[in-house]
Protein backbone atom coordinates (compact mmCIF):
# COMPACT_ATOMS: atom_id res chain seq x y z
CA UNK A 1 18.03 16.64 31.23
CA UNK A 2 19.46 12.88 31.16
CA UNK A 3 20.12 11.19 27.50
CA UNK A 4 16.88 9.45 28.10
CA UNK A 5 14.56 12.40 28.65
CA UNK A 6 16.00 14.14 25.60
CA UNK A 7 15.15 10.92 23.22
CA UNK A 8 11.86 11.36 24.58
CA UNK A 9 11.23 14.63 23.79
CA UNK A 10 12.80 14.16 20.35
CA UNK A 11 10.71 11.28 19.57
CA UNK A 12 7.79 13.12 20.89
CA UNK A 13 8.40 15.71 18.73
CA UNK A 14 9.41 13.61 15.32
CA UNK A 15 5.68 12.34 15.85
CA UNK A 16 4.02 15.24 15.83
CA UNK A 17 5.82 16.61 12.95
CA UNK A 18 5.42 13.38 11.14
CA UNK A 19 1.66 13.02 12.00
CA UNK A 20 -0.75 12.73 9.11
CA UNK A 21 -2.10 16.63 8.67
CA UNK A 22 -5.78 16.70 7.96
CA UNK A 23 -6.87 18.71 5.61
CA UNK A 24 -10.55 19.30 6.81
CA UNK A 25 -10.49 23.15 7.78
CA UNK A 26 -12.69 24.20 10.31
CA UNK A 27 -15.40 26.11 8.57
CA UNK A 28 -15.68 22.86 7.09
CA UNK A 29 -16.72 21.05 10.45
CA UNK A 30 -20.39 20.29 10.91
CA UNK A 31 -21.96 21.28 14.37
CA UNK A 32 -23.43 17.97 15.17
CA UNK A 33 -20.88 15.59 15.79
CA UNK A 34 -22.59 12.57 15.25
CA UNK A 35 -23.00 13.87 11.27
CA UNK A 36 -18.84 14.88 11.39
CA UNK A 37 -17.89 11.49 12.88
CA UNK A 38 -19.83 9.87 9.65
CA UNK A 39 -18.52 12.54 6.77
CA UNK A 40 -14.94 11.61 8.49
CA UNK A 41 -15.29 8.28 7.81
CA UNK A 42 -17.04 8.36 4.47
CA UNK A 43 -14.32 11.24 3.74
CA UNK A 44 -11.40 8.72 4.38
CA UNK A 45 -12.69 6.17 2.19
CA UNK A 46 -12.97 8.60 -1.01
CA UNK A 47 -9.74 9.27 -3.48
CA UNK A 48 -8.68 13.03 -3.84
CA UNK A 49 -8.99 12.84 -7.89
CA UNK A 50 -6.20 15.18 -7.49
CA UNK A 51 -3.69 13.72 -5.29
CA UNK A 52 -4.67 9.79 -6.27
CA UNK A 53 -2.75 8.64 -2.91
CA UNK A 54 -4.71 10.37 -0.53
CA UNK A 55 -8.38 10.21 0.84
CA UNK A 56 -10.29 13.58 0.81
CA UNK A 57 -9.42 13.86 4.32
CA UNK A 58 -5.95 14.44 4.28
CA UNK A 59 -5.89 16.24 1.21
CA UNK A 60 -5.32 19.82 0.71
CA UNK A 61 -6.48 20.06 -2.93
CA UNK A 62 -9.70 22.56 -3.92
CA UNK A 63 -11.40 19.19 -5.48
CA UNK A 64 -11.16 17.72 -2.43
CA UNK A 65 -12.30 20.52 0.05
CA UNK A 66 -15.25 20.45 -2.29
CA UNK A 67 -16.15 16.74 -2.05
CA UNK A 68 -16.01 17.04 1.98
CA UNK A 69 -18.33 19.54 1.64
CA UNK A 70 -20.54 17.67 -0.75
CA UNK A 71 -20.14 14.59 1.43
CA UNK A 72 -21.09 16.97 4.60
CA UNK A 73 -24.18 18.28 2.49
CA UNK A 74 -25.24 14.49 1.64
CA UNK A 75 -25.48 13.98 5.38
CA UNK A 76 -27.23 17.10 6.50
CA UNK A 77 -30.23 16.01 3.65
CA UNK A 78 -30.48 13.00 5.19
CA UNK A 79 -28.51 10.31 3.15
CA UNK A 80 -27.00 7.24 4.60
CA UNK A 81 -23.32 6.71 4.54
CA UNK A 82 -23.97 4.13 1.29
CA UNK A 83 -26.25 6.91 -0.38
CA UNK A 84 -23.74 9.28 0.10
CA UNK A 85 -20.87 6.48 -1.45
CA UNK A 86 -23.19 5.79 -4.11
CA UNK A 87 -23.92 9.51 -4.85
CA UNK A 88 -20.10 10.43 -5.22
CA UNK A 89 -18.85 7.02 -7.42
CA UNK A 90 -22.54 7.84 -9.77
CA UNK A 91 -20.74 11.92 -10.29
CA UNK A 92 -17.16 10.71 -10.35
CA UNK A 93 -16.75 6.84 -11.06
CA UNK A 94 -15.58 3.67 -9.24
CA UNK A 95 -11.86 5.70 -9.16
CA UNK A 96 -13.04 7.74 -6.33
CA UNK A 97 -13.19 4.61 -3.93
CA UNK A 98 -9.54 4.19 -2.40
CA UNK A 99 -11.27 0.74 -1.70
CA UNK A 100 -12.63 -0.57 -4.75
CA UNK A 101 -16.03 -2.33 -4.70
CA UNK A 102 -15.19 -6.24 -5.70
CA UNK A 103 -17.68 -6.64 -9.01
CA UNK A 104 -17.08 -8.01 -12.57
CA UNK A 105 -15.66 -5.37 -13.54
CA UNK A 106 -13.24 -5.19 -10.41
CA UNK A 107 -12.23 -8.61 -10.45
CA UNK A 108 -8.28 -7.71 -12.03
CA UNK A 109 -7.37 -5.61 -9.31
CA UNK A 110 -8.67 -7.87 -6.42
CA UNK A 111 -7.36 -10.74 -7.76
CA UNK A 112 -4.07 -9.90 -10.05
CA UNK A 113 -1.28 -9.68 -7.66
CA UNK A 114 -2.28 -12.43 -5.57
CA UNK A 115 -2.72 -14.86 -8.51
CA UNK A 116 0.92 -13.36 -10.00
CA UNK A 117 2.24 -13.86 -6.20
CA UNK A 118 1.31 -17.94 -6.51
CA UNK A 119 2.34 -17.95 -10.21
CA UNK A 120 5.69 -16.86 -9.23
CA UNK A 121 5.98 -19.23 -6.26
CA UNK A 122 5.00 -21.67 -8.67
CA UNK A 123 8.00 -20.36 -10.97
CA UNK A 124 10.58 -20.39 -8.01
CA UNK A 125 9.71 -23.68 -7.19
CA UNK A 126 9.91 -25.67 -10.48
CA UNK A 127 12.91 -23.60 -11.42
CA UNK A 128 14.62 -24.92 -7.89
CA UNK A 129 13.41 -28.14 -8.26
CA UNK A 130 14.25 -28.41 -12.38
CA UNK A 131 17.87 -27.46 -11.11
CA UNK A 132 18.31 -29.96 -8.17
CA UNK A 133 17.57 -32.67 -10.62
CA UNK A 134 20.35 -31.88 -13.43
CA UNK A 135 23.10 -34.39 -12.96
CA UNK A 136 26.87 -32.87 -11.99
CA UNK A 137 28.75 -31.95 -15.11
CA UNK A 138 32.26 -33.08 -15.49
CA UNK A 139 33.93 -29.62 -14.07
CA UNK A 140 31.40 -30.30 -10.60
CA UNK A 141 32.55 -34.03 -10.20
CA UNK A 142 34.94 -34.24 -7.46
CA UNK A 143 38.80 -34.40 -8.84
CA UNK A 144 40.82 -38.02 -8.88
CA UNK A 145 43.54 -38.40 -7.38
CA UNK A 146 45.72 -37.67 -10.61
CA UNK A 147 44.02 -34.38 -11.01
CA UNK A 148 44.57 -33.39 -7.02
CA UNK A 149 48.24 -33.92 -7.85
CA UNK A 150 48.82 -31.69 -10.70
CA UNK A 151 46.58 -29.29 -9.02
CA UNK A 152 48.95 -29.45 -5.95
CA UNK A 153 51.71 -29.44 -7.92
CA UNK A 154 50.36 -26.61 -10.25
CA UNK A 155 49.34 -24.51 -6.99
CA UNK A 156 52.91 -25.67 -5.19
CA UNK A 157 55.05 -23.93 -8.31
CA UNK A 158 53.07 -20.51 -8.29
């Protein structure tokens, strides 16, 4: 096995170690698949209340196994993927959405970090610009000929 082949089987290996692990066990899995493509996608777009980080899918939590399953019960009744959304954020909140909804009350967190991105650009920029226009102080002006000779003469001597 050349040096090549073995960074290919290493890499191959690093990525399925590293691979995201879902969560969704398999007495979980619906038989139509049609209904399990939709609960997978509705599943990735809810918050594990448990984990905060991680969508129901990838979670391992008990909350979490239980909100697949609600989300998979939604579906078999007959809701639509929104009904189902709509169904979870009325029982658990806004939270639940790892993609917030943009509404009044959602405004801040759409809109706070680019409107703090421009403010400090803004910052940056006057700051820069404030400090190109201050004029040289004495210690920046270039020496005089005087002052290059005692500094040669200083330097010479040490």
């Amino acid at each position: 096995m050349n040096s090549r082949s073995a960074a290919l089987v290493a890499g191959c290996i690093l990525f399925l170690v590293t691979a995201p692990a879902f969560a969704v066990q398999p007495d979980e899995v619906l038989a139509d698949p049609r209904l399990e493509a939709r609960a997978r996608q509705i599943s990735t777009g809810l918050r594990c209340l448990v984990c905060q980080n991680q969508s129901i899918d990838d979670s391992d939590a008990p909350l979490a196994r239980d909100l697949r399953l609600l989300v998979r019960e939604r579906l078999q009744v007959g809701d639509s993927d929104d009904q189902v959304i709509d169904f979870v954020v009325s029982r658990y909140g806004e939270f639940v959405l790892l993609k917030p909804r943009l509404r009044s009350h959602t405004w801040l967190l759409w809109f706070a970090t680019p409107v703090l991105f421009l403010l400090a650009m803004l910052l940056i920029f006057l700051s820069y610009r404030r400090r190109s226009r201050v004029p040289r102080t004495k210690a920046e002006a270039p020496l005089t000929r005087a002052e290059e000779a005692k500094l040669n003469k200083l330097l010479d001597r040490g």
